[in-house]
N, C-alpha and C. Protein backbone atom coordinates (compact mmCIF):
# COMPACT_ATOMS: atom_id res chain seq x y z
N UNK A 1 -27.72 19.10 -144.75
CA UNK A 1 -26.75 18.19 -144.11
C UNK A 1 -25.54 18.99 -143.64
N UNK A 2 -25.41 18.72 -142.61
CA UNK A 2 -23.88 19.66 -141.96
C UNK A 2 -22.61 18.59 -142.85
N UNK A 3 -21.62 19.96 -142.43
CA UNK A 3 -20.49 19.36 -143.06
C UNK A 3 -19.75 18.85 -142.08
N UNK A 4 -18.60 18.06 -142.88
CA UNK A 4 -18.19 16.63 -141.82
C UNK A 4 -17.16 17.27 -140.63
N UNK A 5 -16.68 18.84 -140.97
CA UNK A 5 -16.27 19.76 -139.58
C UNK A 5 -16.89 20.07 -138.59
N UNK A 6 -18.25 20.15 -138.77
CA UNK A 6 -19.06 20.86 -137.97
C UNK A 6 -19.88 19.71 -137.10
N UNK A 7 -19.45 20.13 -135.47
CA UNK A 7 -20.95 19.36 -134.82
C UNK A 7 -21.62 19.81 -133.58
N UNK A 8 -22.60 19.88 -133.09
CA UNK A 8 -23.31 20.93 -132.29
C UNK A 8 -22.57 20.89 -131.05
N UNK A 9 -22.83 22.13 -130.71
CA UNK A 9 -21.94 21.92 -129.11
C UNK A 9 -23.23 21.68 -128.44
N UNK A 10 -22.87 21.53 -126.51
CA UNK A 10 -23.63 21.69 -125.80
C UNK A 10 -24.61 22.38 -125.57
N UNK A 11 -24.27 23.55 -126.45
CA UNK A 11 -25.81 24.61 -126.20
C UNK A 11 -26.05 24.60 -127.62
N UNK A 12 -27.71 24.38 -127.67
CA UNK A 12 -28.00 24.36 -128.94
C UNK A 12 -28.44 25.09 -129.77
N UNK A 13 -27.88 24.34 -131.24
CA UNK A 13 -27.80 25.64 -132.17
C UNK A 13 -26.37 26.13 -132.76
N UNK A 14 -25.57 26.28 -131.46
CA UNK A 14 -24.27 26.50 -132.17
C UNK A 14 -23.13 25.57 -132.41
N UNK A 15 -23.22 25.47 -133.40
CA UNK A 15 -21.84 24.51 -134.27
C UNK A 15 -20.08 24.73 -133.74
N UNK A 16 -19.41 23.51 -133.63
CA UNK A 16 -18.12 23.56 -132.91
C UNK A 16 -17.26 23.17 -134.28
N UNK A 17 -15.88 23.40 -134.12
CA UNK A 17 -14.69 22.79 -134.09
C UNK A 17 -14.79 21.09 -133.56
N UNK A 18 -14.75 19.86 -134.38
CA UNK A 18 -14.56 18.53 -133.62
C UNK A 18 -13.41 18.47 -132.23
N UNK A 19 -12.14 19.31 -132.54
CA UNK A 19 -11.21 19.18 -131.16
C UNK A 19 -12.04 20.22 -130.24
N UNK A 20 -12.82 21.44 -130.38
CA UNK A 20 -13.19 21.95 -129.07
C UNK A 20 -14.15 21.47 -128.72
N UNK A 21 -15.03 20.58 -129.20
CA UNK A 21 -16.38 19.99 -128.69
C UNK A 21 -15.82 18.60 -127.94
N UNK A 22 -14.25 18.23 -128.34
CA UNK A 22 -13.56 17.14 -127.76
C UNK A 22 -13.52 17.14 -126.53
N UNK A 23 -12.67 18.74 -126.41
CA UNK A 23 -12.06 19.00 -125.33
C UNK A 23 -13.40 19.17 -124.32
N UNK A 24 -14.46 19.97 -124.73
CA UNK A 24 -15.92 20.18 -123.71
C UNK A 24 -16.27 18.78 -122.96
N UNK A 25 -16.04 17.64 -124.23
CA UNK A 25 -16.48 16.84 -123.46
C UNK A 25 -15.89 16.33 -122.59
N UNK A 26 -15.01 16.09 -122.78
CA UNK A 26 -13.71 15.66 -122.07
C UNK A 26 -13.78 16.18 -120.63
N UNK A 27 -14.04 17.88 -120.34
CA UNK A 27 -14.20 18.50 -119.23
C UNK A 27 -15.39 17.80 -118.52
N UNK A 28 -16.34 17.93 -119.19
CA UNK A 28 -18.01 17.77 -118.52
C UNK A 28 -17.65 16.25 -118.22
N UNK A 29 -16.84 15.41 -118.19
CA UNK A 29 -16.94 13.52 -117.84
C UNK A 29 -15.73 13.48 -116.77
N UNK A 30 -15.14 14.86 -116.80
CA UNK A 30 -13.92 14.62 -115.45
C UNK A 30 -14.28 15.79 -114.30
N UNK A 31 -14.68 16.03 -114.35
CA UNK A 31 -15.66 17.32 -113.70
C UNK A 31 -16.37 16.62 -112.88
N UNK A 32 -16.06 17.08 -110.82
CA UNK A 32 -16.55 16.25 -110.42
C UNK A 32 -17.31 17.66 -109.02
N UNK A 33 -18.22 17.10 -108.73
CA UNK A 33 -19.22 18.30 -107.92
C UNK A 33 -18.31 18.32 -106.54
N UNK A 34 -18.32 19.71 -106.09
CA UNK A 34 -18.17 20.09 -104.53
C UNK A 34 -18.51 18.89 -103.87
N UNK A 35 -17.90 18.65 -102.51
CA UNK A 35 -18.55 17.79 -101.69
C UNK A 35 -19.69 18.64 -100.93
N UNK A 36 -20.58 17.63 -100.40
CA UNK A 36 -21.18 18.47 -99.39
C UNK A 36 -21.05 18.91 -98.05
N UNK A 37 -20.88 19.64 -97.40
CA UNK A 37 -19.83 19.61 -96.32
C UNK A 37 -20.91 18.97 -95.13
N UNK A 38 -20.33 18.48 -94.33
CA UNK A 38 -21.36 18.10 -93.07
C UNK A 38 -21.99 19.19 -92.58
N UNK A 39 -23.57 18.44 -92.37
CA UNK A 39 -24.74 19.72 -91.46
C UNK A 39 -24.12 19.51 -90.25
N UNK A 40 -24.00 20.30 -89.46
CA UNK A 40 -23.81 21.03 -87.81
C UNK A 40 -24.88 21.75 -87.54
N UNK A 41 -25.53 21.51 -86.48
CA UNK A 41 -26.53 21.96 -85.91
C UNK A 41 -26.37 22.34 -84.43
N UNK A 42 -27.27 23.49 -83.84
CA UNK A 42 -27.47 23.66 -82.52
C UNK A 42 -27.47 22.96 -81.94
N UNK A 43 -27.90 23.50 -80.45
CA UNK A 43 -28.53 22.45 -79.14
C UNK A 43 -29.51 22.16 -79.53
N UNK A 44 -30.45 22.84 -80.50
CA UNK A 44 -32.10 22.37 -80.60
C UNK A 44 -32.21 21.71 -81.64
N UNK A 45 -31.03 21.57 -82.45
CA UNK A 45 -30.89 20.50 -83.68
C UNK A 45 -31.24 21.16 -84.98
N UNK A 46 -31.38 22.86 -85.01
CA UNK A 46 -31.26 23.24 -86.40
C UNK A 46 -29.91 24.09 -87.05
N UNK A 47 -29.85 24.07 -88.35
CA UNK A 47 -28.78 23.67 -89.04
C UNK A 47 -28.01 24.85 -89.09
N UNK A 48 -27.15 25.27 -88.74
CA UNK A 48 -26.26 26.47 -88.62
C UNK A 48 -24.86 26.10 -89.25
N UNK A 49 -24.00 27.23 -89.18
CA UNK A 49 -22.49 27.45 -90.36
C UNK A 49 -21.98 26.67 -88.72
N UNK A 50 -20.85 25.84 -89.80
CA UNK A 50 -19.74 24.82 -88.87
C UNK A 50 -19.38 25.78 -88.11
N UNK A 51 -18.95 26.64 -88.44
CA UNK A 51 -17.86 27.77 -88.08
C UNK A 51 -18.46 28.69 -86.69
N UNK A 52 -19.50 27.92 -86.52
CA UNK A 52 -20.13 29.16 -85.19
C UNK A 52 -20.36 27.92 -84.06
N UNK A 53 -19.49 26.89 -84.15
CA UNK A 53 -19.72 25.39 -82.98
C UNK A 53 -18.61 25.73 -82.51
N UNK A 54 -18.99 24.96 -81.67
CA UNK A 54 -17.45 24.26 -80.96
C UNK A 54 -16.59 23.66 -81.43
N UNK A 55 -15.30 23.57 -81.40
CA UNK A 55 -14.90 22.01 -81.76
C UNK A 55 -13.76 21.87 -80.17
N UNK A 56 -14.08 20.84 -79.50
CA UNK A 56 -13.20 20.70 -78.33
C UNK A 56 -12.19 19.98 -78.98
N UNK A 57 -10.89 19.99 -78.45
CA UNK A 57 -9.81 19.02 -78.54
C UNK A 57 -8.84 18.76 -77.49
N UNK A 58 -8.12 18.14 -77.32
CA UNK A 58 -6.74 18.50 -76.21
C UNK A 58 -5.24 18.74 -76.80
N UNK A 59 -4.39 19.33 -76.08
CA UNK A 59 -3.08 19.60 -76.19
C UNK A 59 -2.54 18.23 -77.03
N UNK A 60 -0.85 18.38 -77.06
CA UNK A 60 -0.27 17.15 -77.29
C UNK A 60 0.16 16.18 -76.62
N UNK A 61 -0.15 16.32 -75.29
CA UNK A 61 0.61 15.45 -74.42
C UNK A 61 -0.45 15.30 -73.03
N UNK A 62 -0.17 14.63 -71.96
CA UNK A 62 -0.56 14.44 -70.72
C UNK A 62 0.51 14.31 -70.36
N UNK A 63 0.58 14.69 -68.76
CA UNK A 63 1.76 14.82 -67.41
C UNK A 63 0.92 13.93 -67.08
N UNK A 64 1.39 12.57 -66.75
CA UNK A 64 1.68 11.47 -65.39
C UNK A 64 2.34 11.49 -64.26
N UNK A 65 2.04 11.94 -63.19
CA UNK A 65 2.63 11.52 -62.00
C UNK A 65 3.63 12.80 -61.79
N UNK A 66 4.09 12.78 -60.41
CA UNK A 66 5.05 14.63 -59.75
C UNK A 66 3.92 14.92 -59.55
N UNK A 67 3.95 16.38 -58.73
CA UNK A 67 3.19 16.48 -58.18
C UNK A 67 1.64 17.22 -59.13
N UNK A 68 0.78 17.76 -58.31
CA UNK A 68 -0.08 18.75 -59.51
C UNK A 68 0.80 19.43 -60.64
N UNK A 69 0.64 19.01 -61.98
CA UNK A 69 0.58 19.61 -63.14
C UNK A 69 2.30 19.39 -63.64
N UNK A 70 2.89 18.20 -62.64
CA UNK A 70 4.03 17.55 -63.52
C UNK A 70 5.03 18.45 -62.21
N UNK A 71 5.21 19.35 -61.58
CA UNK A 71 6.24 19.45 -61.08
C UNK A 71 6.91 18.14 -60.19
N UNK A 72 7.54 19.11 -59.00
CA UNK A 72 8.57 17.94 -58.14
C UNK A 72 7.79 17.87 -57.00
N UNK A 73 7.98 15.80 -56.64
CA UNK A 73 7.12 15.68 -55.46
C UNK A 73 8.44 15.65 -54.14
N UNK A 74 8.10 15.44 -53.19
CA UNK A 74 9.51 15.11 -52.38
C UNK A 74 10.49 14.67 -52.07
N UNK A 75 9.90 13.38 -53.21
CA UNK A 75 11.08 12.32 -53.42
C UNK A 75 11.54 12.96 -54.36
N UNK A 76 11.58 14.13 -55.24
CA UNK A 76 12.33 14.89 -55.90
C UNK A 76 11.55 14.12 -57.81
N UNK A 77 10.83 13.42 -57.68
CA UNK A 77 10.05 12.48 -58.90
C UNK A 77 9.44 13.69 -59.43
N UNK A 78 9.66 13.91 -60.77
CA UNK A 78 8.58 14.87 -61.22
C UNK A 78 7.95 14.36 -62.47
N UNK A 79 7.02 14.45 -63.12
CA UNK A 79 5.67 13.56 -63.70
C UNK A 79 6.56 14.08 -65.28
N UNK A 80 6.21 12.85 -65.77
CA UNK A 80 6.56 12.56 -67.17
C UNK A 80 5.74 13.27 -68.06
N UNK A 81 5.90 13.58 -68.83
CA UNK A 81 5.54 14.42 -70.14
C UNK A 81 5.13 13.37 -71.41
N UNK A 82 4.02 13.16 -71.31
CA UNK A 82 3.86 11.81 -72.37
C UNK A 82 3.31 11.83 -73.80
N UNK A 83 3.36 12.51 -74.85
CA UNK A 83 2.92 12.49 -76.17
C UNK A 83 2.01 11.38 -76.10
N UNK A 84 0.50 11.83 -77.00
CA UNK A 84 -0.48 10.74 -77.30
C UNK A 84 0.30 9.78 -78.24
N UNK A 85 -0.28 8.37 -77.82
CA UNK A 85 -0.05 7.40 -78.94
C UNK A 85 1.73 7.02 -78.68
N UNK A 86 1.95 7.64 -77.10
CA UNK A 86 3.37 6.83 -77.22
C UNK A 86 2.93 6.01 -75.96
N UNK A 87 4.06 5.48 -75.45
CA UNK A 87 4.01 4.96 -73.98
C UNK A 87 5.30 4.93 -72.81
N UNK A 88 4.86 4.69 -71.63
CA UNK A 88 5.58 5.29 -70.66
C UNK A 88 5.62 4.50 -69.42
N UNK A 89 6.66 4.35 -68.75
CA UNK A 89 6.91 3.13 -67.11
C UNK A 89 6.81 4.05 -66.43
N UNK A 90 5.71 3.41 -65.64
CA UNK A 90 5.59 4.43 -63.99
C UNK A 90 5.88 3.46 -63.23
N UNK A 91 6.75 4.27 -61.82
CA UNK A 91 6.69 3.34 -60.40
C UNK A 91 6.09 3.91 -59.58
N UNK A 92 5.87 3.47 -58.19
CA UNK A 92 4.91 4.00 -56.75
C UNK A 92 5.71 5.17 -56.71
N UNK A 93 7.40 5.87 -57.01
CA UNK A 93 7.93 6.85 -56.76
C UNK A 93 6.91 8.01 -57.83
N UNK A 94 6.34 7.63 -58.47
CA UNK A 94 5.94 8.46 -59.42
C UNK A 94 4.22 9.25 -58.78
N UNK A 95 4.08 8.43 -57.95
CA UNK A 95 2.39 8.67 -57.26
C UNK A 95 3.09 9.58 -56.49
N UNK A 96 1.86 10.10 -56.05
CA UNK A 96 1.77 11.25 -54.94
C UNK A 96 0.84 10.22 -53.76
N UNK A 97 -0.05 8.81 -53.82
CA UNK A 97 -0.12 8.66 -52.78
C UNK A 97 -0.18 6.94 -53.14
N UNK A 98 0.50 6.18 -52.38
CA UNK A 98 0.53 5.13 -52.05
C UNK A 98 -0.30 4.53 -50.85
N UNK A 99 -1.56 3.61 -51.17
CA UNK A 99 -2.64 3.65 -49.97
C UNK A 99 -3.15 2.12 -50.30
N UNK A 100 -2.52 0.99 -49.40
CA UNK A 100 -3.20 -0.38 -49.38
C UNK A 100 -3.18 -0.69 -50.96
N UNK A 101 -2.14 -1.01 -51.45
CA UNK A 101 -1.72 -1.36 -52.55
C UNK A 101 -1.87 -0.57 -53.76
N UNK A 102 -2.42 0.68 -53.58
CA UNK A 102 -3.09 0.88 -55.00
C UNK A 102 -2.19 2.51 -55.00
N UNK A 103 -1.77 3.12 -56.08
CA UNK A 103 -1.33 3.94 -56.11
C UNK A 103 -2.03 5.26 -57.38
N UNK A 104 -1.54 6.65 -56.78
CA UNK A 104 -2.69 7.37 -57.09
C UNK A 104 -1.82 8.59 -57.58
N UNK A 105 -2.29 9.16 -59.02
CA UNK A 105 -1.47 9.83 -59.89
C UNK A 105 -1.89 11.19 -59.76
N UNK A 106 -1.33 12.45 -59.97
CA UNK A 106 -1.25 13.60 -60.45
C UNK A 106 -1.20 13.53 -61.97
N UNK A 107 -2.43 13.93 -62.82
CA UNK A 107 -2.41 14.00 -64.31
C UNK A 107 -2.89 15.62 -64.65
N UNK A 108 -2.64 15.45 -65.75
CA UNK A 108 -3.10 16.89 -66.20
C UNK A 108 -2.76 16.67 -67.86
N UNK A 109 -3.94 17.73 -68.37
CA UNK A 109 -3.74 17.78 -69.87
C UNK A 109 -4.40 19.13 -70.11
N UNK A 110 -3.97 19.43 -71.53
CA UNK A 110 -4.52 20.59 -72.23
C UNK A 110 -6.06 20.62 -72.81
N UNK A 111 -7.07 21.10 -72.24
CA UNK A 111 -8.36 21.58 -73.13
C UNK A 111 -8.20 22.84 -73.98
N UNK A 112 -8.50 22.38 -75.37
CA UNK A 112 -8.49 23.31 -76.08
C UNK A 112 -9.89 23.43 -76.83
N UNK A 113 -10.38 24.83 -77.29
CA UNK A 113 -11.58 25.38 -78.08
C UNK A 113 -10.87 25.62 -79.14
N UNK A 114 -11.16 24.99 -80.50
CA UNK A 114 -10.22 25.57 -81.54
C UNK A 114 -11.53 25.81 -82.77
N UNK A 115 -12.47 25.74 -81.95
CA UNK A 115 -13.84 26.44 -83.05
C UNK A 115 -14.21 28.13 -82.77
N UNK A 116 -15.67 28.54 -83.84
CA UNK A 116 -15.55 29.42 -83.01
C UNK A 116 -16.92 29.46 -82.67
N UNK A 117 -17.12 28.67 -81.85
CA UNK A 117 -18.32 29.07 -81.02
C UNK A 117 -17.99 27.87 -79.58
N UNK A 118 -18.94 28.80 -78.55
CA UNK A 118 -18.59 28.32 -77.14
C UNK A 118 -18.98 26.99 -76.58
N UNK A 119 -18.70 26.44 -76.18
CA UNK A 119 -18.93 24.79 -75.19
C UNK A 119 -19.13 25.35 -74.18
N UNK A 120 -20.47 24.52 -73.56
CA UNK A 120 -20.67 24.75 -72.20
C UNK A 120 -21.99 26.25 -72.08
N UNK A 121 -22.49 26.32 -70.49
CA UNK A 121 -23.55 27.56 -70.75
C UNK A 121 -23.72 28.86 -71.04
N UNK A 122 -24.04 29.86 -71.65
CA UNK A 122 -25.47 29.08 -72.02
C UNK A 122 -25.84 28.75 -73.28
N UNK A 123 -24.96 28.71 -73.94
CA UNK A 123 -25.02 28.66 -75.74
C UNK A 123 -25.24 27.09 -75.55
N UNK A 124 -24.55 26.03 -74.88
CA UNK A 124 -24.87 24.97 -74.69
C UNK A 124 -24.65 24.10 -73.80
N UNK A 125 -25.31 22.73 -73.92
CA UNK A 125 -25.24 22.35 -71.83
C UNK A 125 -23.57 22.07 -71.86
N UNK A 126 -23.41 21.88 -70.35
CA UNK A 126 -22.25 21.56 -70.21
C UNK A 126 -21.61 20.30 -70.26
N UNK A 127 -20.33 20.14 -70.39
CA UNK A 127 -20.03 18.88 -71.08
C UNK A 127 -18.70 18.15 -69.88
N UNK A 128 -18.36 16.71 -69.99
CA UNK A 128 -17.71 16.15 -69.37
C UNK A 128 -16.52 15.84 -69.94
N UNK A 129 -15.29 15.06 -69.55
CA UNK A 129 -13.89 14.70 -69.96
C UNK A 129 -14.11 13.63 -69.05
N UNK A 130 -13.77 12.54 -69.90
CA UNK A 130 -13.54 11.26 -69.07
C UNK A 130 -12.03 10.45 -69.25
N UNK A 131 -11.41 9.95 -68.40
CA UNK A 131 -10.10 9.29 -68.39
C UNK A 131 -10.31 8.11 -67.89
N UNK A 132 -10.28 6.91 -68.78
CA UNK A 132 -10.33 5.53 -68.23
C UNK A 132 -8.54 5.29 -68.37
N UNK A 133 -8.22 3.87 -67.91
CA UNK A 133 -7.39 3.15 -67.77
C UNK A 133 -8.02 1.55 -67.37
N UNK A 134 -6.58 0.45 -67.10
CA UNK A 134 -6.51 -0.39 -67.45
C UNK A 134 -6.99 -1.42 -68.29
N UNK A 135 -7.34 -2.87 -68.22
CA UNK A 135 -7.32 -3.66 -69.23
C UNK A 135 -8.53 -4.84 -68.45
N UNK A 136 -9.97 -4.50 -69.11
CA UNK A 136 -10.13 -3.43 -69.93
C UNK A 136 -10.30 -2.33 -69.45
N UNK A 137 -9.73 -1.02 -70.28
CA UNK A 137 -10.16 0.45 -69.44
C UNK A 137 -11.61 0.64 -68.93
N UNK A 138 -11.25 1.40 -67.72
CA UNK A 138 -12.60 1.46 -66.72
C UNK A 138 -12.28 2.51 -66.27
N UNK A 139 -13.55 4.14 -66.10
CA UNK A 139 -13.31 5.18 -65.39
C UNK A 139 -12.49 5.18 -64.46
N UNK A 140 -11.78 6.24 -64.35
CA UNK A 140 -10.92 6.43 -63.13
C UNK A 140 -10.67 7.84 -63.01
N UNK A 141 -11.15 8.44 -63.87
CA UNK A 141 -11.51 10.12 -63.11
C UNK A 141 -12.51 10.93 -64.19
N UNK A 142 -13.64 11.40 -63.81
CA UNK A 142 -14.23 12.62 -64.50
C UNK A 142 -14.24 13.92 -64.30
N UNK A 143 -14.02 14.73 -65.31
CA UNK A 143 -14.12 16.40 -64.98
C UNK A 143 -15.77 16.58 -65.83
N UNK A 144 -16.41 17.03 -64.64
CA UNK A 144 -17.94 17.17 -65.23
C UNK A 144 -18.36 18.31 -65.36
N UNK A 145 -19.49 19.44 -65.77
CA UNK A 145 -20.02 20.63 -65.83
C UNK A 145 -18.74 22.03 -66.34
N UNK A 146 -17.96 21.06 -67.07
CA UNK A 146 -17.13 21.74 -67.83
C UNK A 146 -17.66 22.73 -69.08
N UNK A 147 -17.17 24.11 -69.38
CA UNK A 147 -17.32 24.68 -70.46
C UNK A 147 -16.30 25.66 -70.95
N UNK A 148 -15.99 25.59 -72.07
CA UNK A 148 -14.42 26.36 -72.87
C UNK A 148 -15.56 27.37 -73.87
N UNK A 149 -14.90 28.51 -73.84
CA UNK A 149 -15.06 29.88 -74.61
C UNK A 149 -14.40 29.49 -76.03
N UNK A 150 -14.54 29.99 -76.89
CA UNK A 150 -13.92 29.97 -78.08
C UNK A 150 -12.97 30.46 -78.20
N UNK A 151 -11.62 29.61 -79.01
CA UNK A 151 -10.56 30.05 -79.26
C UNK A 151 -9.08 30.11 -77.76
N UNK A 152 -9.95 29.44 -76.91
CA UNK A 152 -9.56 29.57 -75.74
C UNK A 152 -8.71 27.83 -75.56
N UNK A 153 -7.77 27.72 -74.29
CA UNK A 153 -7.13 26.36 -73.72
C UNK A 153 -7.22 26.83 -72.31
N UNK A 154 -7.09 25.55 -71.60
CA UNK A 154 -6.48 25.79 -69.92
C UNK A 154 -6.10 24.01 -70.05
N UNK A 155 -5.16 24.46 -68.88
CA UNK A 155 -4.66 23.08 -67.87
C UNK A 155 -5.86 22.59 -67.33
N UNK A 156 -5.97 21.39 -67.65
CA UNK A 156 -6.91 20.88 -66.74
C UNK A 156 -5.96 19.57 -65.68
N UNK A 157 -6.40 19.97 -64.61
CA UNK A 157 -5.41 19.11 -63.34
C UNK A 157 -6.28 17.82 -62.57
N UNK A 158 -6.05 17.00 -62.14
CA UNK A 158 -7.23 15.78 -62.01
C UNK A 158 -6.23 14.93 -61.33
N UNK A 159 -6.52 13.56 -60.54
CA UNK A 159 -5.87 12.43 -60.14
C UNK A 159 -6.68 11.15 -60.47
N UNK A 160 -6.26 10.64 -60.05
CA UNK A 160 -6.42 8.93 -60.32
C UNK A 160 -5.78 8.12 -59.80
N UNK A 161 -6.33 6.93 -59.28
CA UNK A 161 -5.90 5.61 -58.96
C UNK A 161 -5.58 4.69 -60.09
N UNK A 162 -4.32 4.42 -60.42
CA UNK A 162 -4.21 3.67 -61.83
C UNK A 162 -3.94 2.38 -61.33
N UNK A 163 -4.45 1.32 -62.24
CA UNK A 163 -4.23 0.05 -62.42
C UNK A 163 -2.95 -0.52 -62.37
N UNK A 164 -2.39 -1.52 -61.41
CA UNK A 164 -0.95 -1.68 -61.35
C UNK A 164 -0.85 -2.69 -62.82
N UNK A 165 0.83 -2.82 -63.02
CA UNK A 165 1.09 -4.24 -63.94
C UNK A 165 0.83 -3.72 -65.46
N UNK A 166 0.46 -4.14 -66.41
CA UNK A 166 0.43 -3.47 -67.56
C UNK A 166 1.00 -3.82 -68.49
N UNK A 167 1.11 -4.08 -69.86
CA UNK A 167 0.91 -2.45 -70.33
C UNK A 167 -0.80 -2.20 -70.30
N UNK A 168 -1.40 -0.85 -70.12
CA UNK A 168 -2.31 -1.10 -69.82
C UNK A 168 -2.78 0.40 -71.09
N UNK A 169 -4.35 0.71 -71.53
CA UNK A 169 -4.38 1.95 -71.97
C UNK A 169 -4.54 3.21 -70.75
N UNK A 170 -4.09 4.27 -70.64
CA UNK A 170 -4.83 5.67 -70.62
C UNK A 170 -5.34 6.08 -71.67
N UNK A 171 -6.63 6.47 -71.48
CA UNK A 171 -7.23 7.04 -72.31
C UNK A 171 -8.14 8.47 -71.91
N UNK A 172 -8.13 9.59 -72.89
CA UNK A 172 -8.86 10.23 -72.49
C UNK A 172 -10.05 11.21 -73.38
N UNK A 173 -11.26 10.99 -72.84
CA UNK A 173 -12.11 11.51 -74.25
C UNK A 173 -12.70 12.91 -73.67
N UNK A 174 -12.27 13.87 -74.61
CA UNK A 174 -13.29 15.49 -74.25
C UNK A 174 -14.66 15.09 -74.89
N UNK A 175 -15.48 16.00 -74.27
CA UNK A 175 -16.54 15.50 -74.32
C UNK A 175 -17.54 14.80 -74.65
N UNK A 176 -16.79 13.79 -73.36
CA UNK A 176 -17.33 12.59 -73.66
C UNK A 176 -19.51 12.16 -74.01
N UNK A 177 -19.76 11.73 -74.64
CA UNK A 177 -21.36 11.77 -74.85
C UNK A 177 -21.57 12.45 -75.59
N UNK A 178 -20.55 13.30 -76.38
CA UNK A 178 -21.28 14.48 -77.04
C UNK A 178 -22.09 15.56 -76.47
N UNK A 179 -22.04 15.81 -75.54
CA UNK A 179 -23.46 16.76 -74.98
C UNK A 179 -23.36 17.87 -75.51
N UNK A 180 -22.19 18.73 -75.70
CA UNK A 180 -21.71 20.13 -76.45
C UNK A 180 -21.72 19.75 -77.59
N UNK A 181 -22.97 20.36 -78.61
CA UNK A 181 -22.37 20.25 -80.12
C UNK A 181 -21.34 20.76 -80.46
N UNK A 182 -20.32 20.03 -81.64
CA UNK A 182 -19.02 19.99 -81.99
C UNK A 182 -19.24 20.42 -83.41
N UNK A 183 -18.49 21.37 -83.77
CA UNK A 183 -18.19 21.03 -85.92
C UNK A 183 -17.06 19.93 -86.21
N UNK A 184 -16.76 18.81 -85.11
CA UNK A 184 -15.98 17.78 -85.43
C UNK A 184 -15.45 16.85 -83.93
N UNK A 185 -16.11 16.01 -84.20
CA UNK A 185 -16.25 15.01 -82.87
C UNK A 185 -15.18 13.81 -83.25
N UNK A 186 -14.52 14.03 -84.51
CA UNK A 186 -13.15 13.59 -84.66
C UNK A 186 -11.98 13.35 -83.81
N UNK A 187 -11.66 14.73 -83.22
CA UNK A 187 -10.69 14.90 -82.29
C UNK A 187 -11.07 14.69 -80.67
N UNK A 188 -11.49 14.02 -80.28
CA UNK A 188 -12.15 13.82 -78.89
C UNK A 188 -11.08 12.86 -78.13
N UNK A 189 -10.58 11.72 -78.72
CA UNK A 189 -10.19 11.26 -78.20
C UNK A 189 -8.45 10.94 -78.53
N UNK A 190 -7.81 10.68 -77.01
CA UNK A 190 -6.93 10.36 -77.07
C UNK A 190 -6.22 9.43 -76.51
N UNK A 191 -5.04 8.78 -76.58
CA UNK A 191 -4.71 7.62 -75.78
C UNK A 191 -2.46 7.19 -76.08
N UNK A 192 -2.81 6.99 -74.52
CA UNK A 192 -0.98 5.93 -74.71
C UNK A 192 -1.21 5.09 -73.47
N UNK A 193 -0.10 4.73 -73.65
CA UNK A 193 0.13 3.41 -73.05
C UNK A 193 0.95 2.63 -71.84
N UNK A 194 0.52 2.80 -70.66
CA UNK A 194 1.61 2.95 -69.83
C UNK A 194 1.73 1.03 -68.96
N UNK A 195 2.75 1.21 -68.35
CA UNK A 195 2.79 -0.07 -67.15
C UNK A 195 3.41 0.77 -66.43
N UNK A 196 2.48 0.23 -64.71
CA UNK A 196 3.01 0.47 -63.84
C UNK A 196 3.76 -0.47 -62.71
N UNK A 197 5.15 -0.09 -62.59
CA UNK A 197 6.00 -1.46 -62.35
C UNK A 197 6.73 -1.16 -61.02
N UNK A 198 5.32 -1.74 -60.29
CA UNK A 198 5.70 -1.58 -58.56
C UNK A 198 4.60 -2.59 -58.08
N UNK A 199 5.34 -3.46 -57.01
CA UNK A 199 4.56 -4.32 -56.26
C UNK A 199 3.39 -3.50 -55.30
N UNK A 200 4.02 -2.53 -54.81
CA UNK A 200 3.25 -1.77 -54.25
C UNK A 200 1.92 -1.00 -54.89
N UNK A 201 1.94 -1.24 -56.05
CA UNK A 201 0.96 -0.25 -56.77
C UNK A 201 -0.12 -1.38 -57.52
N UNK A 202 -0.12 -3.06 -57.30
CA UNK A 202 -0.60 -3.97 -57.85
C UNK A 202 -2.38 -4.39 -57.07
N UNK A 203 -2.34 -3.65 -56.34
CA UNK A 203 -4.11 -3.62 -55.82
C UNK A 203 -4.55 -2.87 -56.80
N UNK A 204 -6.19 -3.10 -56.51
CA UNK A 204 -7.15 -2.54 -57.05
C UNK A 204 -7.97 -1.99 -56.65
């Protein structure tokens, strides 16, 4: 008969202390496993390190309106600087073209590669950026057969006909469909919120 100090530990055979066989247990019932990290896979769908994908994202902001890439248009208007997730008043002074009611923007935003492996050919197909607007949002410009190098950004420059009246969304998703595998399809999308407050700009 063991004595009333002694009781087996976890590996058997050898006899504990009651407080250190306490404390073991104590560990082994709060002790909780690694997560498993998400599989990432190729273009052909087998399972490779996160760390050799893509991950696309964009800058912090979009330029609305001035001319290409936010400078000054003639009317001296130069395009607003808009942080995602805020919002912003545009007028027809803010377009670069006013045409049978509908008015038509200079945008631009940041593509960024912040993985390390490449988007686009030939490591993988090439991928699109889509920018909807109004209510409900509906395309209004695509950048298609796009591909970013790793570790790499550029300006990407684009226009659009925006929806008059508002508040309405911009929105904009990197690659959109997924077609470029990602190690995180998290960051794809972004969005704010604008009205545009001109009679002139109220066609469609």
């Amino acid at each position: 008969m063991k004595r009333f100090f002694e009781i087996l530990s976890p590996v058997a055979g050898v006899l504990m202390w009651p407080a250190i066989a306490s404390q073991q247990a104590v560990a082994a019932t709060t002790q909780t496993p690694h997560p498993t990290p998400p599989a990432c896979r190729d273009v052909m769908g087998k399972p490779i390190p996160c760390g050799k994908l893509a991950d696309l994202t964009a800058g912090p902001e979009i330029v609305v309106g001035g001319s290409v890439g936010g400078g000054a248009l003639p009317s001296g208007a130069v395009g607003h600087h808009v942080n995602w997730n805020t919002s912003v008043v545009l007028t027809d002074k803010d377009a670069f073209l006013v045409s049978h009611g509908r008015c038509a923007f200079n945008l631009s935003y940041e593509l960024r590669n912040i993985g390390g492996g490449n988007a686009g050919p030939p490591e993988t197909p090439a991928f699109s950026d889509l920018i909807r607007a109004g209510t409900p949002p509906g395309a209004v410009s695509t950048q298609s057969a796009l591909m970013q190098m790793a570790g790499t950004n550029r300006t990407i420059n684009t226009q659009a006909y925006l929806p008059g009246g508002g508040p309405h969304v911009l929105s904009l998703t990197i690659n959109d469909g997924h077609a470029a595998p990602e190690s995180n399809f998290l960051n794809n999308y972004f969005a704010i919120k604008y009205t545009l407050d001109s009679a002139k700009c109220m066609g469609r």
